[in-house]
C-alpha atoms as a PDB file:
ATOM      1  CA  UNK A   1       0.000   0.000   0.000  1.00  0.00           C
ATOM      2  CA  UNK A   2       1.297   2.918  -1.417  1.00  0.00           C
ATOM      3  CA  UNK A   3       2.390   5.368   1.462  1.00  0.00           C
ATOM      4  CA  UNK A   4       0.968   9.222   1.316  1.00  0.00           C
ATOM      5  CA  UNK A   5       2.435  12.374   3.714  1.00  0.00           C
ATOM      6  CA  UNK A   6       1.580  15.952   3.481  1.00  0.00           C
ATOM      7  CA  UNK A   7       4.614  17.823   2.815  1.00  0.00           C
ATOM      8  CA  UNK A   8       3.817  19.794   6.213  1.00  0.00           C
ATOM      9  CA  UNK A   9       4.915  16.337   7.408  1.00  0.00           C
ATOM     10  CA  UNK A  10       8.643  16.993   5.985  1.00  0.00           C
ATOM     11  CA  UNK A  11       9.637  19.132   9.226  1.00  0.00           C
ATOM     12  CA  UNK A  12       9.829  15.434  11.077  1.00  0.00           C
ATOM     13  CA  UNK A  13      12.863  14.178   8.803  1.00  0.00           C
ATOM     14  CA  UNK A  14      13.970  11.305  11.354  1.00  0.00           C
ATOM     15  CA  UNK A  15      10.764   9.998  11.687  1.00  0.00           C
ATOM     16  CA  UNK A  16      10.175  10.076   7.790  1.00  0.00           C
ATOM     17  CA  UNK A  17      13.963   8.316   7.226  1.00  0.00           C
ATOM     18  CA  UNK A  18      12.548   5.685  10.079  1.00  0.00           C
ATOM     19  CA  UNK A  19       9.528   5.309   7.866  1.00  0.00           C
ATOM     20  CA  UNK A  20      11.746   4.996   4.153  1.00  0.00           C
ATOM     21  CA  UNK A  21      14.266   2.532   5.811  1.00  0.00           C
ATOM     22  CA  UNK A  22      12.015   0.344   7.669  1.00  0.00           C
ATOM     23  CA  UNK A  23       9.009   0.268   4.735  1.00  0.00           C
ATOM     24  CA  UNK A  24      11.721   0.271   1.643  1.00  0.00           C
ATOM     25  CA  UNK A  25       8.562   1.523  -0.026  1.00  0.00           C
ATOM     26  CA  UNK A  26       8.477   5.265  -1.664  1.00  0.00           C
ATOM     27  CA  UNK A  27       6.888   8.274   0.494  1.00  0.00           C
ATOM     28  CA  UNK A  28       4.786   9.811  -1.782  1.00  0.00           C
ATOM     29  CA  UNK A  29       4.730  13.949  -0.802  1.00  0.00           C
ATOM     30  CA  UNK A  30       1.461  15.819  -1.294  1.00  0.00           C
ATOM     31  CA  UNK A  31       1.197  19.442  -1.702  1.00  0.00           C
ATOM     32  CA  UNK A  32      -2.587  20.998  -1.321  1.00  0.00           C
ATOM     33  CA  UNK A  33      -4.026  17.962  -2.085  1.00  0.00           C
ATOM     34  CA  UNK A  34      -1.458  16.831  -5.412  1.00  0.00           C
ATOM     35  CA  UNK A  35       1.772  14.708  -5.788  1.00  0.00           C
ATOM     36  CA  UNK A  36       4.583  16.736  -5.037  1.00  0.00           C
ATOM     37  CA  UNK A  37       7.447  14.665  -4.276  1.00  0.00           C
ATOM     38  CA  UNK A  38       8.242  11.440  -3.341  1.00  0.00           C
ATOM     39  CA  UNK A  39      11.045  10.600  -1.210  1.00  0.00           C
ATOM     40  CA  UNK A  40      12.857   7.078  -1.041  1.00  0.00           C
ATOM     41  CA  UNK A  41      15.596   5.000   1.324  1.00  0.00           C
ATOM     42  CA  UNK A  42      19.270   5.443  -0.573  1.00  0.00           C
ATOM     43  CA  UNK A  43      18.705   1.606  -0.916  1.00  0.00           C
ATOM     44  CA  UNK A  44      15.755   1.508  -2.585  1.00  0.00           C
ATOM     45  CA  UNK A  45      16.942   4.550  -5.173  1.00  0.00           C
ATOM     46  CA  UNK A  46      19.946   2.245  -6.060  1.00  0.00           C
ATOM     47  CA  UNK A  47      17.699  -0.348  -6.524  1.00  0.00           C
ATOM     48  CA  UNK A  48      15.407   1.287  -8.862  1.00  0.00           C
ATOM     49  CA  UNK A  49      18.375   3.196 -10.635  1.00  0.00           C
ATOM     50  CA  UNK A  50      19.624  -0.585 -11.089  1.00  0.00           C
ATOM     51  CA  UNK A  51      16.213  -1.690 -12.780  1.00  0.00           C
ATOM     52  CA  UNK A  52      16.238   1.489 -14.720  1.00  0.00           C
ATOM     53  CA  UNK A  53      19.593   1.246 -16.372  1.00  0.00           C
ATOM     54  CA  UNK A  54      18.452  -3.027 -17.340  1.00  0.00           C
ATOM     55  CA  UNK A  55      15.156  -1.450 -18.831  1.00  0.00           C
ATOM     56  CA  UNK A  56      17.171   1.329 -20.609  1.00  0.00           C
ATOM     57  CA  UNK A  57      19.530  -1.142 -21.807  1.00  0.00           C
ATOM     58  CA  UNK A  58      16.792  -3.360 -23.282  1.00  0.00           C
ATOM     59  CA  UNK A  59      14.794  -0.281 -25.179  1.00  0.00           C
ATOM     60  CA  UNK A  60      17.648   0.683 -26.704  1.00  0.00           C
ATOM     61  CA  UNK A  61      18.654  -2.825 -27.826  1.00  0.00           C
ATOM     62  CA  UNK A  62      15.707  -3.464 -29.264  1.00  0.00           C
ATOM     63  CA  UNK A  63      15.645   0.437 -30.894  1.00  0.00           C
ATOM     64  CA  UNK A  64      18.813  -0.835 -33.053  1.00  0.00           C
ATOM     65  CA  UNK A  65      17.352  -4.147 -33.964  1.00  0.00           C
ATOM     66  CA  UNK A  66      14.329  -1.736 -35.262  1.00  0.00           C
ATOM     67  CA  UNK A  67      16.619   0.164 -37.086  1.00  0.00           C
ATOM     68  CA  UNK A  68      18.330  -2.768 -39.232  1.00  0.00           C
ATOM     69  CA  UNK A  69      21.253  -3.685 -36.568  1.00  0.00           C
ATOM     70  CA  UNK A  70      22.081  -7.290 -37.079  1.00  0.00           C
ATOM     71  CA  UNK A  71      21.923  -9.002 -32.819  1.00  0.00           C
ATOM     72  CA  UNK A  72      24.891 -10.626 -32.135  1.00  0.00           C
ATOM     73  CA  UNK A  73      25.338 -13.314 -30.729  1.00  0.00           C
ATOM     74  CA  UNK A  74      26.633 -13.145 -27.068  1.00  0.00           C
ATOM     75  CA  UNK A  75      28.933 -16.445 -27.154  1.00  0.00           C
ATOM     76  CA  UNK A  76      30.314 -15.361 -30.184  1.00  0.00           C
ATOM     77  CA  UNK A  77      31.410 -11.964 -28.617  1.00  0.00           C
ATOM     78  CA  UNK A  78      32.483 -13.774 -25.187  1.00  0.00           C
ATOM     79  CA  UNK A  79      34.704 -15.997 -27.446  1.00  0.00           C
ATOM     80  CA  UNK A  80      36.591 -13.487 -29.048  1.00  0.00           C
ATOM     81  CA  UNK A  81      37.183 -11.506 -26.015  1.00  0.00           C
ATOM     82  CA  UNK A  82      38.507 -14.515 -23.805  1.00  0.00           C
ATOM     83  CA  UNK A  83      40.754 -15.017 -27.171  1.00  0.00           C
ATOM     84  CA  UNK A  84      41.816 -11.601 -27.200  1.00  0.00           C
ATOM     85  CA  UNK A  85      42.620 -11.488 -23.530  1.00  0.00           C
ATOM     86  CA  UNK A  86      43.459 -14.685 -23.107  1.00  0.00           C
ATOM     87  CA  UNK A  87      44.975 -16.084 -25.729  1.00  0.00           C
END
């Protein structure tokens, strides 16, 4: 359940890090009534910058195959690097 504060709320910053840490949920910040601002644990940030970055990873992967780029084949690649580097 998604977890709502008025931004008057914002003047208790321990209680609202207690909250963030011990939820790992985002704090969703109103303002008169309307999203504002939502405020997350450090952990959970790197965890959705981590899911970002796959997903961003993927759209552009498949943007390239849209636009004619052969896929290659990831054994392939790992191959020739190990050669490369490894002899």
């Amino acid at each position: 359940m998604p977890i709502i504060m008025p931004i008057r709320d914002l003047r208790n910053t321990s209680e609202i890090s207690e909250i963030a840490h011990k939820e790992q949920e985002p704090i969703f910040i109103t303002k008169n009534g309307y999203s504002d601002l939502v405020v997350m644990s450090s952990e959970l940030y790197d965890e959705f910058a981590g899911v970002n970055r796959i997903d961003q990873a993927i759209y552009e992967s498949e943007l390239e195959t849209a636009n004619g780029f052969e896929p290659v084949d990831a054994e392939e690649v790992f191959s020739e690097l190990e050669k490369k580097y490894f002899g």
